[in-house]
N, C-alpha and C. Protein backbone atom coordinates (compact mmCIF):
# COMPACT_ATOMS: atom_id res chain seq x y z
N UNK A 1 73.04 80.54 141.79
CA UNK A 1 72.85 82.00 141.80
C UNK A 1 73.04 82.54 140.38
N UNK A 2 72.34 83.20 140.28
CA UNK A 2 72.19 83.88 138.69
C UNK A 2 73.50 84.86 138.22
N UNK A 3 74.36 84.81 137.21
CA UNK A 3 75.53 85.33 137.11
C UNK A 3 75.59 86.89 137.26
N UNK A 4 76.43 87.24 137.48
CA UNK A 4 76.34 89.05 137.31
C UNK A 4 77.23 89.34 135.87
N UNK A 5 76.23 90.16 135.06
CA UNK A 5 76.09 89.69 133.64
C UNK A 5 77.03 91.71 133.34
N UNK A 6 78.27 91.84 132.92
CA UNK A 6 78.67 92.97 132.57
C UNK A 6 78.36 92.99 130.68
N UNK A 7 78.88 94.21 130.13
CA UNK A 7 78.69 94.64 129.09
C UNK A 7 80.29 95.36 128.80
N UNK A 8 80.86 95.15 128.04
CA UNK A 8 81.86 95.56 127.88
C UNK A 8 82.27 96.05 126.53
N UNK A 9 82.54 97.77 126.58
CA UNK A 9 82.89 97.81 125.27
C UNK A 9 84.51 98.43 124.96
N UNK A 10 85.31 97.93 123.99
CA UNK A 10 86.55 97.43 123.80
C UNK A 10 86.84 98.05 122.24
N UNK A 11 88.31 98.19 121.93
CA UNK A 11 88.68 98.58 120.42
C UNK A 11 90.28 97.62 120.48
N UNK A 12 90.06 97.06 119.54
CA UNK A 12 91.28 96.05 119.59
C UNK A 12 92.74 96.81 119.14
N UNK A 13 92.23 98.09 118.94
CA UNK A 13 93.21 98.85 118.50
C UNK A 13 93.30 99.52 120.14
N UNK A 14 93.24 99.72 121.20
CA UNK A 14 93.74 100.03 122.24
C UNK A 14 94.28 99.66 123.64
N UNK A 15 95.56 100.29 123.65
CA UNK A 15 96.33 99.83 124.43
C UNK A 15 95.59 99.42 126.18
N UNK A 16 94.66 100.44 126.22
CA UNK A 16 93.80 100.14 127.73
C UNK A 16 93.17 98.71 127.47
N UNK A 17 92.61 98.71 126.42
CA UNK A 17 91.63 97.33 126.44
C UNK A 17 92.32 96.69 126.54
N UNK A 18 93.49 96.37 126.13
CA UNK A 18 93.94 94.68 126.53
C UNK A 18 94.73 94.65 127.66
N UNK A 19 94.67 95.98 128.76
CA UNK A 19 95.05 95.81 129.73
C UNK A 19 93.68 94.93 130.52
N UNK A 20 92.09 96.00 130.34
CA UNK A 20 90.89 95.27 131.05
C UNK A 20 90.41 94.02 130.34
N UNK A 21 91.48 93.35 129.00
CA UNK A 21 90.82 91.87 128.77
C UNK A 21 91.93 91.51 129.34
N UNK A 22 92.88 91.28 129.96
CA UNK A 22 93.79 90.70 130.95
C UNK A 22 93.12 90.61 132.45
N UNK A 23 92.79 91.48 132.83
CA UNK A 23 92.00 91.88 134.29
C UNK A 23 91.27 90.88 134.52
N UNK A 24 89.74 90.99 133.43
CA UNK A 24 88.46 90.66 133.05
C UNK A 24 88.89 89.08 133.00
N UNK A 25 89.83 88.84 132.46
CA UNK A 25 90.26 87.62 132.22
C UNK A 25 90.47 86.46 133.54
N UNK A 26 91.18 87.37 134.54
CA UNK A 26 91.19 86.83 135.59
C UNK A 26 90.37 86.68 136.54
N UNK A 27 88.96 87.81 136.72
CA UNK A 27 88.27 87.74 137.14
C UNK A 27 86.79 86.94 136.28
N UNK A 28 87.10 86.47 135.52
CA UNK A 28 86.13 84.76 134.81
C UNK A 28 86.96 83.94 135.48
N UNK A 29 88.23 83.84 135.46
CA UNK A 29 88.73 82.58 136.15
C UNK A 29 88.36 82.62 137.79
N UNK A 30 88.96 83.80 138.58
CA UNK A 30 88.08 83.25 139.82
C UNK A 30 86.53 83.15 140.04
N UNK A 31 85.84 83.96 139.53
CA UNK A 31 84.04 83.80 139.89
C UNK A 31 83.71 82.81 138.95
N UNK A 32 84.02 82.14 138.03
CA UNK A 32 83.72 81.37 137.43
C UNK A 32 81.95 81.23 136.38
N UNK A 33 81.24 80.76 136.97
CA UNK A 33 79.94 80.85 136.16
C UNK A 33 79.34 82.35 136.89
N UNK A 34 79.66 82.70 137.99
CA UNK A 34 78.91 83.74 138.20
C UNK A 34 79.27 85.18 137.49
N UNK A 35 80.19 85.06 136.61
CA UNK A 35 80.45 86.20 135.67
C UNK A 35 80.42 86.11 134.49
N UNK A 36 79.74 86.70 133.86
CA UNK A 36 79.77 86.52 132.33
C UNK A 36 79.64 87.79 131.72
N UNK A 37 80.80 87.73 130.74
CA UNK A 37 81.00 89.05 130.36
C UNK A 37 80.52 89.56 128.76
N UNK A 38 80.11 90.20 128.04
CA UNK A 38 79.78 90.28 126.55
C UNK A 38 80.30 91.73 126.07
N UNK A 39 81.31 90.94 125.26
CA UNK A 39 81.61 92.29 124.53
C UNK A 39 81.40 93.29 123.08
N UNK A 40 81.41 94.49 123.14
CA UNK A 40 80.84 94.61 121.91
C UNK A 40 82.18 96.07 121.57
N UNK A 41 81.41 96.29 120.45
CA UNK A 41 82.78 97.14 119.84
C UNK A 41 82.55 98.38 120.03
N UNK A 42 83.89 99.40 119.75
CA UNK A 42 84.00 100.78 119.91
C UNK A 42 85.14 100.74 118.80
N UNK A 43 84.64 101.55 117.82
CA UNK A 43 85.87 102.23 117.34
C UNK A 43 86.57 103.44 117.64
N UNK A 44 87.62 102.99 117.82
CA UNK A 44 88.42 104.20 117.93
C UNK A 44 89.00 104.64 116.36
N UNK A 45 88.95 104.12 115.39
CA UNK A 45 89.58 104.26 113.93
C UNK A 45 88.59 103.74 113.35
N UNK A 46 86.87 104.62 112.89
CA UNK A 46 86.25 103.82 112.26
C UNK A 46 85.93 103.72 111.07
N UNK A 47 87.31 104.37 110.31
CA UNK A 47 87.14 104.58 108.84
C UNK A 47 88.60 104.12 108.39
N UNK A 48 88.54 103.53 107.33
CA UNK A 48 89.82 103.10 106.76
C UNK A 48 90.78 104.47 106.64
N UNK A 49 92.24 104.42 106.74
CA UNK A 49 93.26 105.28 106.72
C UNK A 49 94.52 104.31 105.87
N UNK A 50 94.67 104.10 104.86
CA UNK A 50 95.73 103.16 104.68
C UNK A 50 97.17 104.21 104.23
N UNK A 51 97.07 105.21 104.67
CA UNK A 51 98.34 105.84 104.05
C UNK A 51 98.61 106.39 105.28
N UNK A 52 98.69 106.08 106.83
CA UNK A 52 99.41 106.46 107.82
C UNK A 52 100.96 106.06 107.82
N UNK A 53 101.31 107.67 109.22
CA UNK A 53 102.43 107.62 108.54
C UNK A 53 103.29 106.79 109.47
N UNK A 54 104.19 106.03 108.95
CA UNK A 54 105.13 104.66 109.88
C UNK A 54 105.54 105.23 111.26
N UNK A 55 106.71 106.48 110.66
CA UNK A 55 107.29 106.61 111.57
C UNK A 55 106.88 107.79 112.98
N UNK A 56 105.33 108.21 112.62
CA UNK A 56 104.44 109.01 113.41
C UNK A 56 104.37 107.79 114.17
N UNK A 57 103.60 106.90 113.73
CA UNK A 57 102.83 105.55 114.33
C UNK A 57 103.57 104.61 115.48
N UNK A 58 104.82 105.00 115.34
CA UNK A 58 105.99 104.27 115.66
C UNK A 58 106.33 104.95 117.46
N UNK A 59 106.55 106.79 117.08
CA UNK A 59 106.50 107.46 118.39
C UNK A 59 105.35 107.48 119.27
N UNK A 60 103.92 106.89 118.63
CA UNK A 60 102.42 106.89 119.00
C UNK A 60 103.02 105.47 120.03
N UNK A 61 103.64 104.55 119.70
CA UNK A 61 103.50 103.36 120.14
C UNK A 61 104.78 103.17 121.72
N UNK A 62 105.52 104.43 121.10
CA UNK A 62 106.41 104.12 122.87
C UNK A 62 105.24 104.80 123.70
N UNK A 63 104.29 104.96 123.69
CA UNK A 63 102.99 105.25 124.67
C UNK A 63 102.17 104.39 125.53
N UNK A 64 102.68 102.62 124.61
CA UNK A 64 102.47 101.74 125.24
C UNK A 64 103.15 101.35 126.47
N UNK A 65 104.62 101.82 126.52
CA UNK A 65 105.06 102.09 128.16
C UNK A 65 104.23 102.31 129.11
N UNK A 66 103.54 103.14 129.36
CA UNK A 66 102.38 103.00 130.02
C UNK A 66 101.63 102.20 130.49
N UNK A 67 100.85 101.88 129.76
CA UNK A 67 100.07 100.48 130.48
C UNK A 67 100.87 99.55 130.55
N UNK A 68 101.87 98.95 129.90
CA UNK A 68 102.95 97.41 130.36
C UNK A 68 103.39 97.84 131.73
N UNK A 69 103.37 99.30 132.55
CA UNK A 69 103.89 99.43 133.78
C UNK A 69 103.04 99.13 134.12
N UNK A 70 101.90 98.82 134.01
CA UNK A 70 101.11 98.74 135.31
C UNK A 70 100.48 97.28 135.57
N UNK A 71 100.58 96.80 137.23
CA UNK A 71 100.03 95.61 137.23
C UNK A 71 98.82 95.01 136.48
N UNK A 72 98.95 93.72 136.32
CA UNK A 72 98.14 92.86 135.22
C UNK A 72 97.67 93.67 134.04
N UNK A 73 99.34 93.39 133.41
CA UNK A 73 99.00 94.20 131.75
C UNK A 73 99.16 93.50 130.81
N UNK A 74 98.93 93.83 130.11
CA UNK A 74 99.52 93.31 128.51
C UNK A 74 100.68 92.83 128.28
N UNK A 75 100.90 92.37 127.31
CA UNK A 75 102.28 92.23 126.98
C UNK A 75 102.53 92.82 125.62
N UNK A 76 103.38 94.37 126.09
CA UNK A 76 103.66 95.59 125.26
C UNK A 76 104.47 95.25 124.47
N UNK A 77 105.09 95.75 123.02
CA UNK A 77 106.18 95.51 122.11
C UNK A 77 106.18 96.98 121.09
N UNK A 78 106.69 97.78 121.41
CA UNK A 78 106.89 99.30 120.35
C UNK A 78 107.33 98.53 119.20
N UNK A 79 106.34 98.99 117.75
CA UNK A 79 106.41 98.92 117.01
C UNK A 79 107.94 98.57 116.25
N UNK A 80 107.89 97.94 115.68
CA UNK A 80 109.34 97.79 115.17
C UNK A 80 109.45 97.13 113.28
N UNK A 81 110.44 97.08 113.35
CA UNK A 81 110.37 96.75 111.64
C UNK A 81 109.60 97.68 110.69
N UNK A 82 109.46 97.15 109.78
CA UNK A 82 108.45 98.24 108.52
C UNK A 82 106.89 98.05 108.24
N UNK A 83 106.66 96.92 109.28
CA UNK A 83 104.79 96.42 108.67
C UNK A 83 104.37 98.09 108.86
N UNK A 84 103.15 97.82 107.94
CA UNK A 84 102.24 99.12 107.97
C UNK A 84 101.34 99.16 109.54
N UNK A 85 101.11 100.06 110.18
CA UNK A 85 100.18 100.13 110.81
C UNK A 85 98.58 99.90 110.76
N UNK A 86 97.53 99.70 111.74
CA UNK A 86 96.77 99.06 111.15
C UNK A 86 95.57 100.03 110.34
N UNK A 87 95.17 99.75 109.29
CA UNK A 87 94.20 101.01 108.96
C UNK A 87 92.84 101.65 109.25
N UNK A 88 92.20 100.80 110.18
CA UNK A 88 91.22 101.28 111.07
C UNK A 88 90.87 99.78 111.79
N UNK A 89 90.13 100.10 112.31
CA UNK A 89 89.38 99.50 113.75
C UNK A 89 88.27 98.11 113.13
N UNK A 90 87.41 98.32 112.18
CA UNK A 90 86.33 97.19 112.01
C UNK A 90 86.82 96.11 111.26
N UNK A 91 87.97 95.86 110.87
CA UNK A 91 88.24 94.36 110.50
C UNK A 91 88.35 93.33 111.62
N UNK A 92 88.84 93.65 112.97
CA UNK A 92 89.43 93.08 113.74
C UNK A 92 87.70 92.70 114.30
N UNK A 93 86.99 93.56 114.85
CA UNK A 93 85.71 93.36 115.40
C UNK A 93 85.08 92.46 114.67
N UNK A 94 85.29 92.48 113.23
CA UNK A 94 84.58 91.02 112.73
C UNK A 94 84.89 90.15 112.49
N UNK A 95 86.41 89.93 112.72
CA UNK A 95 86.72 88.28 112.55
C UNK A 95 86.16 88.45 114.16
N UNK A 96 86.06 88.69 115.46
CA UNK A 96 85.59 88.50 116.45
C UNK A 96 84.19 87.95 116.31
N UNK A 97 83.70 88.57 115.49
CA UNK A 97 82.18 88.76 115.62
C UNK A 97 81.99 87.18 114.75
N UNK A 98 82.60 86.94 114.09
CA UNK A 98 82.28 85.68 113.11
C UNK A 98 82.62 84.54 114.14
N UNK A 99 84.02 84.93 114.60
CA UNK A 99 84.11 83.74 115.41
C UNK A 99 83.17 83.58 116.64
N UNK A 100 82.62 84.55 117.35
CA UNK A 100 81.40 84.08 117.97
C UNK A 100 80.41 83.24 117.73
N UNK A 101 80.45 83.64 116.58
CA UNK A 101 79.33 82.62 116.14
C UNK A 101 79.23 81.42 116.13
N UNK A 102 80.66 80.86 116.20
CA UNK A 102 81.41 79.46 116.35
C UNK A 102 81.07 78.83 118.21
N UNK A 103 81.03 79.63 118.84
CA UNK A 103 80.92 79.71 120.11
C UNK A 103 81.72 80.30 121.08
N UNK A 104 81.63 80.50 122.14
CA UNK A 104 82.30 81.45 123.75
C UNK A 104 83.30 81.24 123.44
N UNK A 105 84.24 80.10 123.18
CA UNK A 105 85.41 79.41 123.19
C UNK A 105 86.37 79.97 122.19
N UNK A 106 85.65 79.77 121.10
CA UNK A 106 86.53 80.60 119.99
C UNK A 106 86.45 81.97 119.49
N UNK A 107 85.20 82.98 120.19
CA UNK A 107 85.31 84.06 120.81
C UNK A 107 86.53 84.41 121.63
N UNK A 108 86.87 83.76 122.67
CA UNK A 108 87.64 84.52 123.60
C UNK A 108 89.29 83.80 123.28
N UNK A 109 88.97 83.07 122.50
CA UNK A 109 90.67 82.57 121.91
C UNK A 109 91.06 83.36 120.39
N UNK A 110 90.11 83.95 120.03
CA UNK A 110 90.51 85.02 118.91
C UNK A 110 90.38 86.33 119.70
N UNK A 111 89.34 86.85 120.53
CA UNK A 111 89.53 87.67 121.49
C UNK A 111 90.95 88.14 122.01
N UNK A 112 91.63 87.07 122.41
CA UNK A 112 93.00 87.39 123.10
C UNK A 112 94.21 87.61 122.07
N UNK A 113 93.64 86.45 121.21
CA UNK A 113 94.50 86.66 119.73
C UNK A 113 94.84 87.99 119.20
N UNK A 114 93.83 88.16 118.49
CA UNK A 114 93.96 89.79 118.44
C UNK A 114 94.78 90.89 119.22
N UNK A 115 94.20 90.86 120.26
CA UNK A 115 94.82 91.86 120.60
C UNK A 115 96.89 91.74 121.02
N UNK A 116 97.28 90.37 121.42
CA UNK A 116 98.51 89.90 121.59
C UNK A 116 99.18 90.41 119.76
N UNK A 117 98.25 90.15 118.57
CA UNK A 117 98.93 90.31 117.87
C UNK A 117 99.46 91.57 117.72
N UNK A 118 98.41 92.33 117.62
CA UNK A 118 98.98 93.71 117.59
C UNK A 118 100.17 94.37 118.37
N UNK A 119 99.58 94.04 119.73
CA UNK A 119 100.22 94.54 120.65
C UNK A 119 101.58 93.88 120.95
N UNK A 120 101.84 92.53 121.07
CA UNK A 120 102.77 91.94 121.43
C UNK A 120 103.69 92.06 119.89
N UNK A 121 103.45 91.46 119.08
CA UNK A 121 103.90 91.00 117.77
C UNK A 121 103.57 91.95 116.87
N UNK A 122 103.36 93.10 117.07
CA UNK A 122 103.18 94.20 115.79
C UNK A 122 102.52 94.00 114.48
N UNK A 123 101.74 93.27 114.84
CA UNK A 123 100.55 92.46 113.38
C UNK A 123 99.73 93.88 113.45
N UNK A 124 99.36 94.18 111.60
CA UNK A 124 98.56 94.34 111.25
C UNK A 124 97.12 94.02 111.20
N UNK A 125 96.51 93.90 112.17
CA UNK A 125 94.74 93.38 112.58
C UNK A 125 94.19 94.19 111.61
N UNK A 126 94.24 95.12 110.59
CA UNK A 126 93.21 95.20 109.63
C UNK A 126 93.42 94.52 108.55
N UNK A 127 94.48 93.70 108.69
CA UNK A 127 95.12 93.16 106.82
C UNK A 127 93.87 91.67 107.03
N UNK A 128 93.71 91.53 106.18
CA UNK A 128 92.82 89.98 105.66
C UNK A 128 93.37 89.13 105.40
N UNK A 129 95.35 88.98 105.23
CA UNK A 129 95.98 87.88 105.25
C UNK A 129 96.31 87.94 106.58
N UNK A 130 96.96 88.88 107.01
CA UNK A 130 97.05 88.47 108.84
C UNK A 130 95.66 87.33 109.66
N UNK A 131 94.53 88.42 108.91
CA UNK A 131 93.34 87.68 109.90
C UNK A 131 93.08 86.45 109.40
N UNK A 132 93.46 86.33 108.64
CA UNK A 132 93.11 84.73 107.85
C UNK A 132 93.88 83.73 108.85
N UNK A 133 95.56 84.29 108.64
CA UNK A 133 96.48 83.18 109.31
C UNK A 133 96.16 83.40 111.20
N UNK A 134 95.83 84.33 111.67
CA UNK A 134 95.34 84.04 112.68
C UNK A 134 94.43 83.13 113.03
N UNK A 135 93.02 83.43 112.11
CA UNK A 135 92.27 82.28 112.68
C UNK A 135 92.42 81.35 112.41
N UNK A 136 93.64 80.42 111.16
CA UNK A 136 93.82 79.14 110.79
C UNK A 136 94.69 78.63 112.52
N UNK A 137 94.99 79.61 112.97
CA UNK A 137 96.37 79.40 113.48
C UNK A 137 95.69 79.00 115.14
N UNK A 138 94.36 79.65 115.25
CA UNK A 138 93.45 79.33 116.63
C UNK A 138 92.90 78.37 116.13
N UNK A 139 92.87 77.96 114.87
CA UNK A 139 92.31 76.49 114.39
C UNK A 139 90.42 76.67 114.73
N UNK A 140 90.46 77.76 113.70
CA UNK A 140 88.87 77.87 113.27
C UNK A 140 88.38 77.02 112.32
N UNK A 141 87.35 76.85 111.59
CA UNK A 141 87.03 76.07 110.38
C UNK A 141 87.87 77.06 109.25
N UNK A 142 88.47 76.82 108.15
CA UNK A 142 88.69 77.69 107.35
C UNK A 142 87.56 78.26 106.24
N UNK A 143 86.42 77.23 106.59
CA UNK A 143 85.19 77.83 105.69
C UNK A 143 84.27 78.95 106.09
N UNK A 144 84.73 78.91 107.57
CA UNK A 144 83.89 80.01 108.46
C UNK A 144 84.90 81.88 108.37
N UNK A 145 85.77 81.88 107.54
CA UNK A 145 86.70 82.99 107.53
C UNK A 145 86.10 83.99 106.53
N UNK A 146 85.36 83.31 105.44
CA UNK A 146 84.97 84.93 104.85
C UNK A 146 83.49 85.02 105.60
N UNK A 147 82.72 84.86 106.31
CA UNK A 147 82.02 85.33 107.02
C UNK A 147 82.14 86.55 107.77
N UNK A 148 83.81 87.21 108.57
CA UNK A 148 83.98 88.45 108.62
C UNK A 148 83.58 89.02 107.44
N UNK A 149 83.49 88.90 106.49
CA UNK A 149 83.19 89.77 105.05
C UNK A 149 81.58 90.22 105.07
N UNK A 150 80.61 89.64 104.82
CA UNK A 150 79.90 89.99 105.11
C UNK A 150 78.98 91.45 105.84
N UNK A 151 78.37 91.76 104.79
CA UNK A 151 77.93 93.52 105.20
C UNK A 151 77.51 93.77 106.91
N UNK A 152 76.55 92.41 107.25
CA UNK A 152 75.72 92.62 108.41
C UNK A 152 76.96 92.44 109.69
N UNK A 153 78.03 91.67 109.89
CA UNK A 153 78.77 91.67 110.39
C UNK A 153 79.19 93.63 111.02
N UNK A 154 79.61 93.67 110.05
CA UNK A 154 79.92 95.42 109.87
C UNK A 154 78.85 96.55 110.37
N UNK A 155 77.93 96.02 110.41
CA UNK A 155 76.31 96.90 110.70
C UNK A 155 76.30 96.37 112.27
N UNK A 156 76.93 95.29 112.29
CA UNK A 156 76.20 94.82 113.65
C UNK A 156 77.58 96.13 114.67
N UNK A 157 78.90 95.85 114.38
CA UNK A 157 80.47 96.70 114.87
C UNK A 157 79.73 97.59 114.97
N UNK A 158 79.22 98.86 114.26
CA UNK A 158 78.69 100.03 113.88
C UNK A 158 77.38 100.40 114.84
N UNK A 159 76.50 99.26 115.05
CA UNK A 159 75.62 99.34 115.81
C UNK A 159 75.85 99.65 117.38
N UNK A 160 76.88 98.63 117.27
CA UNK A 160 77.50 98.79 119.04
C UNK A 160 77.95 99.99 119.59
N UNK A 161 78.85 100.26 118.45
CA UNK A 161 79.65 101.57 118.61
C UNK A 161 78.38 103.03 118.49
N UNK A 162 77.63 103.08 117.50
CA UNK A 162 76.58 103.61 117.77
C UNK A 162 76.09 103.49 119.50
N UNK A 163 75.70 102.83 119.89
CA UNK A 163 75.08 102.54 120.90
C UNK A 163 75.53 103.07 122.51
N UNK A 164 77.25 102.56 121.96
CA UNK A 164 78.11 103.18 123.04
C UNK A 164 77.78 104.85 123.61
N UNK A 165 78.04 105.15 122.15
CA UNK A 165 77.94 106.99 121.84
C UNK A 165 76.48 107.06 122.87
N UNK A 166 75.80 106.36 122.64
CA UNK A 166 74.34 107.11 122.58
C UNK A 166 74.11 107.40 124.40
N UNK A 167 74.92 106.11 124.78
CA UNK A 167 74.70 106.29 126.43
C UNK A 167 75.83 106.98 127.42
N UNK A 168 76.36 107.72 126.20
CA UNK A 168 77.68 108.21 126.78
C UNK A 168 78.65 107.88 127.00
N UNK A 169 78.98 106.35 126.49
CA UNK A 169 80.61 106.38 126.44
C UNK A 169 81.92 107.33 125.34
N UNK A 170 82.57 107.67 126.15
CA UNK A 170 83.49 108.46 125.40
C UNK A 170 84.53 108.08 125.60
N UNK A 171 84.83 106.65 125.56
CA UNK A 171 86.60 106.37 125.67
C UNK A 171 86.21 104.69 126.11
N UNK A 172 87.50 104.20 126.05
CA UNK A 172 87.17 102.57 126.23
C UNK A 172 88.84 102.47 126.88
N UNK A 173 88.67 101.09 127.63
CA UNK A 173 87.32 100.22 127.61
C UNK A 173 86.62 101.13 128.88
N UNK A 174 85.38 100.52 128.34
CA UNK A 174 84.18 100.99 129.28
C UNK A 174 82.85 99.71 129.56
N UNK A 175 82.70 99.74 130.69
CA UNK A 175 82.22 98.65 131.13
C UNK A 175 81.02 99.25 132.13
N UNK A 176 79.84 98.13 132.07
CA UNK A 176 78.23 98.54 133.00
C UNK A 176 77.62 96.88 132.69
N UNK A 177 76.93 96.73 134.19
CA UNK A 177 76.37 95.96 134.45
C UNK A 177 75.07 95.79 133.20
N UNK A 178 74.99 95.05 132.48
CA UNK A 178 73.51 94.46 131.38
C UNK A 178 72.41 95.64 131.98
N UNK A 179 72.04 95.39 133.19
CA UNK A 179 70.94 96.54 133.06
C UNK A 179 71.17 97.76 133.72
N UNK A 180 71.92 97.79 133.34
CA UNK A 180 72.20 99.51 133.65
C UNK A 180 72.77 100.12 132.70
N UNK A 181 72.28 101.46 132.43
CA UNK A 181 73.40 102.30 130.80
C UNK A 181 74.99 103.16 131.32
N UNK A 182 74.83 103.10 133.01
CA UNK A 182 76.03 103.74 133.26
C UNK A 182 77.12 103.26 133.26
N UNK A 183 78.12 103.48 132.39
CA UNK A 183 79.32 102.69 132.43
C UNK A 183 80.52 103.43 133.05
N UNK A 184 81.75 102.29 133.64
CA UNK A 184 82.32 103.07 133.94
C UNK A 184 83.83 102.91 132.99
N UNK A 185 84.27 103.99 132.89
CA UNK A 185 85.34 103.96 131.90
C UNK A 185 86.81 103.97 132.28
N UNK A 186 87.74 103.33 131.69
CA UNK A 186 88.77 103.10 131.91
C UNK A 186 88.82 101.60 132.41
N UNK A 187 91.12 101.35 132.53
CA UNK A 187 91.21 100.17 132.54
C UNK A 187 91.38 100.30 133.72
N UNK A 188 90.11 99.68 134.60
CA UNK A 188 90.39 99.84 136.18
C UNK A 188 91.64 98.87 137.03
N UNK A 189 91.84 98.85 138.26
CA UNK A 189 92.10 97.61 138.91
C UNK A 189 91.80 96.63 139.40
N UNK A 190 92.43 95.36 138.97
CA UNK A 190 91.57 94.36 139.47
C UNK A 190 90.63 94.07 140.20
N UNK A 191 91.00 94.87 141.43
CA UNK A 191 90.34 94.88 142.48
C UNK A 191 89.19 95.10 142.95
N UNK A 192 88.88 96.81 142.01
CA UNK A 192 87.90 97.54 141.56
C UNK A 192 86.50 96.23 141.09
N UNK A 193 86.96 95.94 139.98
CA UNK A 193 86.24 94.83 139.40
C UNK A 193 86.04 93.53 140.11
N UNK A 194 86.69 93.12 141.18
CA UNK A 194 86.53 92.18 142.06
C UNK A 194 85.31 92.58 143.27
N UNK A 195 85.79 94.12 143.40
CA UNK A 195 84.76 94.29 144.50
C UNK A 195 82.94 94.64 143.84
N UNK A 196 83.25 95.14 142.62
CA UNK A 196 81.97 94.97 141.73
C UNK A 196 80.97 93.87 141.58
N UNK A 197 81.99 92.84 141.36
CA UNK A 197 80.87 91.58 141.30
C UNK A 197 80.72 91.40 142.51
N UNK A 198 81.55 91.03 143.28
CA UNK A 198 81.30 91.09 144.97
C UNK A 198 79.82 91.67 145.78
N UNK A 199 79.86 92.82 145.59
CA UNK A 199 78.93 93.79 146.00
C UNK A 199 77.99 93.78 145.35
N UNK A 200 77.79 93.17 144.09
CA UNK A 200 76.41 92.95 142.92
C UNK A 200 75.77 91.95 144.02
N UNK A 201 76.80 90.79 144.11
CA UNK A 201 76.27 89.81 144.72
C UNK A 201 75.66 89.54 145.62
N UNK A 202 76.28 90.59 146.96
CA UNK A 202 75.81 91.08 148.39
C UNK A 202 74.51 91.59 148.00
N UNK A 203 74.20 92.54 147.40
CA UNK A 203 72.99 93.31 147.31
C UNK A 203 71.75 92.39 146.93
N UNK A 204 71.93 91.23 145.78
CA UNK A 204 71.28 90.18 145.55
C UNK A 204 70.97 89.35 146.40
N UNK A 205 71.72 89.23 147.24
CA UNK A 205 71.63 88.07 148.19
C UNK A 205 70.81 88.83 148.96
N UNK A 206 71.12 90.04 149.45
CA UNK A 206 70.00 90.55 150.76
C UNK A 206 68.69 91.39 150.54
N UNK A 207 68.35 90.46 148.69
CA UNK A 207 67.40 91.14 148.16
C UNK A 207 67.23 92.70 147.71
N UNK A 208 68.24 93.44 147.53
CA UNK A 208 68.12 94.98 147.07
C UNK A 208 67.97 95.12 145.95
């Protein structure tokens, strides 16, 4: 049976998304080949800011209470110590985007990376020594790392996020079936998303 193919768009800078790449996560493990998911970017920070302020950033982050309450979440950590916060959104999307290129595998093991760093471990995801030792650390090629650098990388982030806008997403994560532009937004419940592919499937099967 032909997979039920979602579209998913995500900002590694938010606390919802790595609640729905936890979710999303579990629902590839049970449907297995019949789900396949592709994600693309949203910025929520899509311009560099490197002079934010710590201890604003710091009260921004007991906000992550929130989603760690709620079933199949993240694993939350309020900011702590002195690292800088991160200074916008498109560094992180392109070490993603590079490591795709490597294949699914090291997509979704820098995928998770990311966002645990931030979130769990209070890493800086826009610094270029963080992202470096991350991807040595998922054991990428180290010759494949300045490839995030690269202009078209950045055009491609920009494109997505463009794209998002254009069909009306206004907040992430936000997620729609490949051929359809309606997405629906927020970090739903599992369940929600269980009965989605479910019901894709039903309708396929009885030809609709």
């Amino acid at each position: 049976m032909e997979s039920v193919r979602f579209v998913v768009y995500s900002d590694y800078l938010c606390p919802w998304c790595y609640n729905a790449a936890v979710r999303l996560e579990r629902l590839e493990t049970e449907f297995g080949d019949l789900v396949e998911l592709e994600w693309r970017s949203y910025l929520l920070r899509p311009r560099a800011n490197a002079d934010r302020d710590l201890e604003k950033f710091r009260r921004y982050t007991r906000s992550w209470e929130r989603p760690a309450a709620e079933p199949d979440s993240g694993d939350f950590r309020v900011w702590e110590g002195d690292g800088r916060p991160p200074s916008h959104s498109v560094p992180a999307h392109c070490a993603a985007k590079a490591a795709a290129e490597l294949g699914r595998d090291a997509f979704k093991r820098t995928h998770e990376r990311l966002l645990r760093a931030y979130f769990s471990e209070n890493l800086d995801v826009s610094d270029d020594a963080v992202l470096e030792r991350l991807w040595s650390e998922i054991g990428l090629p180290a010759d494949r790392f300045d490839r995030m650098h690269e202009p078209d990388l950045a055009q491609r982030v920009r494109a997505e996020f463009a794209e998002a806008q254009e069909i009306g997403v206004t907040g992430v994560p936000a997620m729609r079936l490949a051929d359809n532009d309606a997405a629906v937004i927020g970090a739903q419940p599992y369940e929600l998303y269980q009965r989605w592919v479910n019901r894709t499937l039903e309708r396929r099967a009885s030809g609709e």
